[in-house]
C-alpha atoms as a PDB file:
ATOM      1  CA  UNK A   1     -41.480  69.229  24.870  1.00  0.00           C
ATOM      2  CA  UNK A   2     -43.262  65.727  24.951  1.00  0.00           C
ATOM      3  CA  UNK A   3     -43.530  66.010  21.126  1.00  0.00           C
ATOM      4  CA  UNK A   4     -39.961  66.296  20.965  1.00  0.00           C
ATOM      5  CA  UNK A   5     -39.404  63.607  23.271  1.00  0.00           C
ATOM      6  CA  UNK A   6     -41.621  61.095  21.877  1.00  0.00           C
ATOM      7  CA  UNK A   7     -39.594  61.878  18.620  1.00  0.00           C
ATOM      8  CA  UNK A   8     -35.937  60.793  20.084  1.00  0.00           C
ATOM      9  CA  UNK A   9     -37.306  57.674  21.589  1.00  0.00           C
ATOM     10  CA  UNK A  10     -39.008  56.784  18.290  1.00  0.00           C
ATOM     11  CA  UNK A  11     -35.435  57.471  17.152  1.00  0.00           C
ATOM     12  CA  UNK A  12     -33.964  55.537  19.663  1.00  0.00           C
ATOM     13  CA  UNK A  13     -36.124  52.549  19.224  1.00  0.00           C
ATOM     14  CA  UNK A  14     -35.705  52.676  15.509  1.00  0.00           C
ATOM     15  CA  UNK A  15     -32.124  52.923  15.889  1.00  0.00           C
ATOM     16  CA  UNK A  16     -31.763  49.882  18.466  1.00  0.00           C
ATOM     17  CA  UNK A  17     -34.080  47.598  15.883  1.00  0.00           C
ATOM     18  CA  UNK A  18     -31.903  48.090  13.123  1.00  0.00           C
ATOM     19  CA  UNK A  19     -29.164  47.246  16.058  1.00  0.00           C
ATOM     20  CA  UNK A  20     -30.350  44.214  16.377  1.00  0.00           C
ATOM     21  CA  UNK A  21     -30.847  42.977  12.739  1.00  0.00           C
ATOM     22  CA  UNK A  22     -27.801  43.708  11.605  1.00  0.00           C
ATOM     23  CA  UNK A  23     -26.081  41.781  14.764  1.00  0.00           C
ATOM     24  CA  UNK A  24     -28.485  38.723  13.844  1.00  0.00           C
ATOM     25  CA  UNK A  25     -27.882  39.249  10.238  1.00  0.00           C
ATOM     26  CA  UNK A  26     -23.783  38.777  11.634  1.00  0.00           C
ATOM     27  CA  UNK A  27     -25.069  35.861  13.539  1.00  0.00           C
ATOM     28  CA  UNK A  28     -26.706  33.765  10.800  1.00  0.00           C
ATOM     29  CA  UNK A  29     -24.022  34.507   8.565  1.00  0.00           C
ATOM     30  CA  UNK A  30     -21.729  32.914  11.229  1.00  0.00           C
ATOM     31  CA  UNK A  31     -23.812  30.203  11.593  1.00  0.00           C
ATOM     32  CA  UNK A  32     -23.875  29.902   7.544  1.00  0.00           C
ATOM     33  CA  UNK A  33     -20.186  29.718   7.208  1.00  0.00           C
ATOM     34  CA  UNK A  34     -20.141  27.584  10.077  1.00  0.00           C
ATOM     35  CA  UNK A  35     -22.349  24.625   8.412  1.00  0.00           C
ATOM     36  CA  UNK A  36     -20.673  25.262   4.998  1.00  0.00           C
ATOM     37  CA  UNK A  37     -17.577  24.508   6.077  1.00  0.00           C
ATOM     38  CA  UNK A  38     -18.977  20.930   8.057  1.00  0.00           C
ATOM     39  CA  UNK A  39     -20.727  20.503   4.214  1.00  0.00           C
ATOM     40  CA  UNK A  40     -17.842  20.677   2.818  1.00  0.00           C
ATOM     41  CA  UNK A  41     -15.738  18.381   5.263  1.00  0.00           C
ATOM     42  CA  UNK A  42     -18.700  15.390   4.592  1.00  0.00           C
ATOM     43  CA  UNK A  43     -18.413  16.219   1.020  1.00  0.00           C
ATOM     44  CA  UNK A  44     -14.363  15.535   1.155  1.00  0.00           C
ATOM     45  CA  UNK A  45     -15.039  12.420   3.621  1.00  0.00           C
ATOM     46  CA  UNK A  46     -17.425  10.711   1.097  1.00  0.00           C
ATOM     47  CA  UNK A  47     -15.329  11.580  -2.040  1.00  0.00           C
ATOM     48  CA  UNK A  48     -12.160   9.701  -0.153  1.00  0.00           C
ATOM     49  CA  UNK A  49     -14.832   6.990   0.820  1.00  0.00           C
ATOM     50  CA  UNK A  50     -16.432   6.722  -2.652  1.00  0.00           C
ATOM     51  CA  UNK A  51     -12.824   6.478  -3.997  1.00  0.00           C
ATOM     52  CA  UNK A  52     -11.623   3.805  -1.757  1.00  0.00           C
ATOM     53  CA  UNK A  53     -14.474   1.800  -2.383  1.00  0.00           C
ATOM     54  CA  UNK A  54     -13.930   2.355  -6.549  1.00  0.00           C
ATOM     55  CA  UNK A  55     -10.468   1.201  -5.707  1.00  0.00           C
ATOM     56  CA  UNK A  56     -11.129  -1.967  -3.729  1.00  0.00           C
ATOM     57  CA  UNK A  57     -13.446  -2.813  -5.760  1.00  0.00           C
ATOM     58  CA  UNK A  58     -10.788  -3.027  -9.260  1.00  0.00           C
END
C-alpha cells in the first residue's frame, strides 16, 4: 500500500509542476504581448516625431 501511495503523490507532484509551467508559460506570454504592444506604441511615437522634425526642417 505505501508503494502505491508514494506512486500517486509522485503523480500528483508531477502533475501540479507541469501546473505551474504552463500557467507561467501563460504569464510571460502575457507579459510578452504586453511590452510588444508599448514597443510598438514608442516605435509609432518616434516615427510621427522623426517625421515632424523632417518636415520642419524643409
Amino acid at each position: 500500500m505505501l508503494i502505491n501511495d508514494f506512486c500517486i503523490n509522485q503523480d500528483m507532484m508531477a502533475k501540479r509542476r507541469l501546473n505551474f509551467k504552463q500557467r507561467k508559460l501563460e504569464l510571460l506570454k502575457l507579459y510578452k504581448d504586453s511590452l510588444e504592444r508599448r514597443i510598438a506604441a514608442m516605435n509609432a511615437s518616434i516615427d510621427v516625431l522623426q517625421s515632424q522634425i523632417d518636415r520642419d526642417s524643409n
